[in-house]
Protein backbone atom coordinates (compact mmCIF):
# COMPACT_ATOMS: atom_id res chain seq x y z
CA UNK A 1 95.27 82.78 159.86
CA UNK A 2 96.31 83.15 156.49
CA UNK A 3 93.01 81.33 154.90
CA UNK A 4 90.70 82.96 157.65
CA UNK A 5 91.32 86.29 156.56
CA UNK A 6 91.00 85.90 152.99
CA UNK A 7 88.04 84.20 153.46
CA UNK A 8 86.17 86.81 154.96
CA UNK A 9 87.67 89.41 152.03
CA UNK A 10 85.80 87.38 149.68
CA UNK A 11 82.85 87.08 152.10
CA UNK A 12 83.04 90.82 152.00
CA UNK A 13 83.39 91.31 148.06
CA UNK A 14 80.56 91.89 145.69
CA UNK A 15 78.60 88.87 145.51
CA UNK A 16 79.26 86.91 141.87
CA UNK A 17 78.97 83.54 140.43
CA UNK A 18 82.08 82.88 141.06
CA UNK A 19 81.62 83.57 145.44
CA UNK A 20 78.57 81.66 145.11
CA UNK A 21 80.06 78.71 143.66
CA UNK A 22 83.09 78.87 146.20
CA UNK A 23 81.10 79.48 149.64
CA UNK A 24 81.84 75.28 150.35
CA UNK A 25 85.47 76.13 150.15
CA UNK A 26 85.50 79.46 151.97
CA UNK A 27 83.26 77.51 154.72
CA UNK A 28 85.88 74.29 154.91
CA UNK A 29 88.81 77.30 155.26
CA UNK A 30 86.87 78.81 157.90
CA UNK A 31 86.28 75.12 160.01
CA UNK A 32 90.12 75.08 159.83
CA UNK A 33 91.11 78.42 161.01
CA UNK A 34 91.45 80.72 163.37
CA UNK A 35 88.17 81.65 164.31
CA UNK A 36 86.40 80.62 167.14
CA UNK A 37 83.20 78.35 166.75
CA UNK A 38 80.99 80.93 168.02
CA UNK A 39 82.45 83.62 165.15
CA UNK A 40 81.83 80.84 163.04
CA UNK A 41 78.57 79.74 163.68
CA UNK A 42 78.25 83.93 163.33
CA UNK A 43 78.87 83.68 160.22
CA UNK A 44 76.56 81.08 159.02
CA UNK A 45 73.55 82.70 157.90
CA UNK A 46 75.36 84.80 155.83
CA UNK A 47 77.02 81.61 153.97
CA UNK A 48 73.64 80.14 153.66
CA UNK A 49 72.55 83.30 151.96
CA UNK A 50 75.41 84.05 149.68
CA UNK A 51 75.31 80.19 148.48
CA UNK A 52 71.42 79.54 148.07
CA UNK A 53 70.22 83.17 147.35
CA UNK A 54 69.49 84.50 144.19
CA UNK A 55 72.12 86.41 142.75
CA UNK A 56 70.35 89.62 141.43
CA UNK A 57 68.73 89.82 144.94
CA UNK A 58 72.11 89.08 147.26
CA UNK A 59 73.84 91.30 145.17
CA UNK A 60 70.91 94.33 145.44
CA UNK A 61 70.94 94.14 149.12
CA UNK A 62 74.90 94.56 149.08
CA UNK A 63 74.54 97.12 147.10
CA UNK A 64 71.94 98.74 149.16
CA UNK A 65 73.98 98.31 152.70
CA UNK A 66 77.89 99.46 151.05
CA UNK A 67 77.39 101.43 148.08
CA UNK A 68 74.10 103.41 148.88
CA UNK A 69 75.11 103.86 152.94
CA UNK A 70 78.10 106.34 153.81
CA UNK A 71 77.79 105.24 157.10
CA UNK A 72 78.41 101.64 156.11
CA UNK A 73 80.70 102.01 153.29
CA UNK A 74 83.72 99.91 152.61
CA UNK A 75 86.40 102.21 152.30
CA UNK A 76 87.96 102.46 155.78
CA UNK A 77 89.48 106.48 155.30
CA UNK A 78 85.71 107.25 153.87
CA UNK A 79 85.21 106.34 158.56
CA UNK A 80 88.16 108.24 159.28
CA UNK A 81 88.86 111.34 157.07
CA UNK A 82 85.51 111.78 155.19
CA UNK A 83 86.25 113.55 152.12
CA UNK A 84 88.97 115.67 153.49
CA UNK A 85 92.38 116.04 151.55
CA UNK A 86 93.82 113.87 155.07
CA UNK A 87 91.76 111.02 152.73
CA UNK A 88 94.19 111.05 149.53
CA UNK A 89 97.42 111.18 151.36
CA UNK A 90 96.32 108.47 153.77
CA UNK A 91 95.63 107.10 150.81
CA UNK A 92 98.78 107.36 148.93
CA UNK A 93 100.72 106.24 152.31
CA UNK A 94 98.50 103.33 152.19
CA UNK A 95 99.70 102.20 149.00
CA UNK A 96 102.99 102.61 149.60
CA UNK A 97 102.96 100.04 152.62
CA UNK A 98 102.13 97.96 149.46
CA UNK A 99 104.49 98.50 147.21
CA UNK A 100 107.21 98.67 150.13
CA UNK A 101 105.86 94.54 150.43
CA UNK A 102 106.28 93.98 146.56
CA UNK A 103 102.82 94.39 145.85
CA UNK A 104 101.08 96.21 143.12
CA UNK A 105 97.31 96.59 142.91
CA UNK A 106 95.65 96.65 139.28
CA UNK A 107 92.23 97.84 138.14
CA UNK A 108 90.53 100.60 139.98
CA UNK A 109 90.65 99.06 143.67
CA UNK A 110 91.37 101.32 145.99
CA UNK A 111 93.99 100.68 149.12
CA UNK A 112 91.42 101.43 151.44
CA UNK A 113 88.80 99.07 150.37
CA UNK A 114 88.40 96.26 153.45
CA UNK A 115 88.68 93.49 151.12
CA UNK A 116 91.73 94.71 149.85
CA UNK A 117 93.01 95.63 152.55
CA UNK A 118 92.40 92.64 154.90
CA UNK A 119 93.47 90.21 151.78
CA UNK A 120 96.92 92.36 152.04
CA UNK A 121 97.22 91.55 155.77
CA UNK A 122 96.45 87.91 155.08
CA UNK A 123 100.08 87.60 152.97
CA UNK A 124 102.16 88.95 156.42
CA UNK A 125 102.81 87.27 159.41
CA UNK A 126 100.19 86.27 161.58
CA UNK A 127 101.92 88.61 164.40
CA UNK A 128 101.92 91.56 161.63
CA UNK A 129 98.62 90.51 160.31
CA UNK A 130 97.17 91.03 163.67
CA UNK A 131 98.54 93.90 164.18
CA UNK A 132 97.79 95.46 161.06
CA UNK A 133 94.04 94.98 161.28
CA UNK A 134 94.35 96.39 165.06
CA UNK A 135 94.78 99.92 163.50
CA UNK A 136 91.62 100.21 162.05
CA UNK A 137 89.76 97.95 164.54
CA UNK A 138 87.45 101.31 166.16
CA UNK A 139 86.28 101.35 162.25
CA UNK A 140 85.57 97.80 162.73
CA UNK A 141 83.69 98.06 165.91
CA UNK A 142 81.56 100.49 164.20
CA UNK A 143 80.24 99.03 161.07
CA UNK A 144 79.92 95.68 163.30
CA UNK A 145 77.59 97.83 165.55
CA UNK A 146 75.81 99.59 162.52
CA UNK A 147 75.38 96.23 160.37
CA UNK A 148 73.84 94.57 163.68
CA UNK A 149 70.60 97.37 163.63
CA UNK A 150 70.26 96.85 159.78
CA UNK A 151 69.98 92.92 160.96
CA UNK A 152 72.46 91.80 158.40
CA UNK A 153 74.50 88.86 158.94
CA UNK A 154 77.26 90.83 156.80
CA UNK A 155 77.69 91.97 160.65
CA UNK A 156 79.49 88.77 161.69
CA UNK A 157 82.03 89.31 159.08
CA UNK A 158 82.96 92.36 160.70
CA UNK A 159 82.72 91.19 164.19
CA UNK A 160 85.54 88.06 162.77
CA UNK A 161 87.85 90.56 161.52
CA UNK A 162 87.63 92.09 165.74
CA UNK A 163 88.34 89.11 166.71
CA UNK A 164 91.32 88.08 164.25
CA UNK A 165 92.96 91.54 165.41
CA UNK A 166 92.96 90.02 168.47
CA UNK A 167 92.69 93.88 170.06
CA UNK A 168 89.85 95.97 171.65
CA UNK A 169 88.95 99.10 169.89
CA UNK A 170 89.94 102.53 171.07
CA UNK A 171 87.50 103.37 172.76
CA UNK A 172 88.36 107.17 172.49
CA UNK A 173 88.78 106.60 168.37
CA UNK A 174 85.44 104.87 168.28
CA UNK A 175 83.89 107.91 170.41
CA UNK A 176 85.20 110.33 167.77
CA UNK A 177 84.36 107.98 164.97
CA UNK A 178 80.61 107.80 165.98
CA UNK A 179 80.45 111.41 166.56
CA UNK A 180 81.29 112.45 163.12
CA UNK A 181 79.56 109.49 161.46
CA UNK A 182 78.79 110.47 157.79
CA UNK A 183 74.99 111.20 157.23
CA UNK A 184 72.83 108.66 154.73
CA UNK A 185 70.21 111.41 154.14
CA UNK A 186 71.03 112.14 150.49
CA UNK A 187 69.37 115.76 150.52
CA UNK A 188 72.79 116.38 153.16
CA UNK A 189 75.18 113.73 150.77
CA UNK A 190 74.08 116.08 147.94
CA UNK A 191 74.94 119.42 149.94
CA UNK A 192 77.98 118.07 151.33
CA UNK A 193 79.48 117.43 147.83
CA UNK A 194 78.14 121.07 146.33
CA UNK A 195 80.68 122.38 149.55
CA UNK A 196 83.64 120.04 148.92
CA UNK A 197 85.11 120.30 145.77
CA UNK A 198 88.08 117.49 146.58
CA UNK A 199 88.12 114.65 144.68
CA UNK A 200 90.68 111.97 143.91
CA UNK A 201 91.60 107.94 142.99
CA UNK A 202 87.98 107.53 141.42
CA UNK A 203 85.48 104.96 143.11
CA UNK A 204 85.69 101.05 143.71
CA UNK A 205 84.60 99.02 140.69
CA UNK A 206 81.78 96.65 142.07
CA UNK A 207 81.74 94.36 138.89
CA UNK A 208 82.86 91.39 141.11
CA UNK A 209 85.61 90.10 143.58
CA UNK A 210 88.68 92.12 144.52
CA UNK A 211 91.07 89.34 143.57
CA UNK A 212 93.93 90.91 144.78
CA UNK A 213 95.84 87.57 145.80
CA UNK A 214 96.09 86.44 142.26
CA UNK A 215 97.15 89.64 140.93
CA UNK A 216 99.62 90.08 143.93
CA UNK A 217 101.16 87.28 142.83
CA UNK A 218 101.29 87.92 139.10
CA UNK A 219 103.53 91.33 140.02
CA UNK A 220 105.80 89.24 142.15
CA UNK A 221 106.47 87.26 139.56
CA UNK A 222 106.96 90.31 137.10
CA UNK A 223 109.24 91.86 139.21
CA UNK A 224 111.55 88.20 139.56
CA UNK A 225 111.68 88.57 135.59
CA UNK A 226 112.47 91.89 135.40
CA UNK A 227 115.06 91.41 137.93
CA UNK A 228 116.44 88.37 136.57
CA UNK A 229 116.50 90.76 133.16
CA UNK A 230 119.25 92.69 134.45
């Protein structure tokens, strides 16, 4: 399980030279994991894409489905809070579910970012990992449903990450979710931010891949030395 899911964090990430050059491998984890075949034959346009696709033009229609759509955005609390204060402290207790695990994130991820967060669950137990990635699965089962109308095959990633949770949605959750779905009409994104003054944490840096796992591991092994220090 542990290759499945961070395979489809990095099928999530920006798109970058490195992804592109790496699709063979995240396709070869994928034929060994978890997934069933028809997740993974799911999955398959968007691999063809990603590897043969130019990069300025994979990387403009990410851009245009997560960064340019509220609706479809990345950030799981952006589905659940909005940009209520709720947002930061969810936020905060996010990261310390982190920290509690020995892990630090660098650079200006946030906690709430899916590839982040799904690369987190893919370092805990399969039994935790699953049940971790039930929590948010209603926010799931609604970018799943609203990549589907775009027609992007970025909605089979989503779909995987239902079926790795090994849950159904709340179906009550997903009600509420759709109800107050955020609006992409940027004359009502521009009024909503002139009435909310809250900010916090900054935005996601979309220069390239999250790579969390490598930097999760270089603050284990900081905190061994500093330990061993003492």
């Amino acid at each position: 399980m542990r290759m499945t899911l961070r395979a489809l964090a990095a099928l999530l990430g920006y798109p970058s030279p490195e992804l592109q050059a790496g699709i063979p491998e995240i396709r070869a984890a994928l034929a060994e994991g978890t997934l069933s075949r028809a997740a993974r034959r799911r999955l398959e346009p968007l691999l063809d894409r990603l590897e043969t696709g130019d990069l300025l033009d994979v990387q403009a229609d990410y851009s245009e489905l997560f960064d340019r759509s509220r609706s479809l955005s990345l950030h799981l609390f952006e589905h659940v809070h909005g940009e209520s204060r709720e947002r930061g402290q969810a936020m905060i207790d996010l990261g310390h579910q982190y920290l509690d695990r020995g892990f630090l994130l660098e650079g200006n991820e946030l906690p709430d970012f899916v590839p982040v967060f799904v690369e987190f669950a893919s370092c805990l137990p399969p039994a935790e990992a699953r049940e971790m990635l039930a929590e948010p699965a209603h926010v799931f089962a609604a970018l799943t449903e609203r990549l589907a109308k775009r027609a992007t095959p970025y909605a089979a990633v989503l779909a995987a990450l239902l079926e790795a949770a090994g849950s159904r949605p709340d179906r009550t959750a997903l009600a509420e979710l759709e109800a107050n779905a955020p609006s992409d009409d940027p004359a009502k994104i521009d009024e909503e931010w002139e009435e909310k003054a809250v900010t916090f944490m900054g935005t996601h840096d979309m220069g390239g891949p999250t790579g969390i796992v490598a930097r999760l591991r270089a603050a284990g092994k900081a905190m061994t030395a500093a330990r061993n220090d003492r």
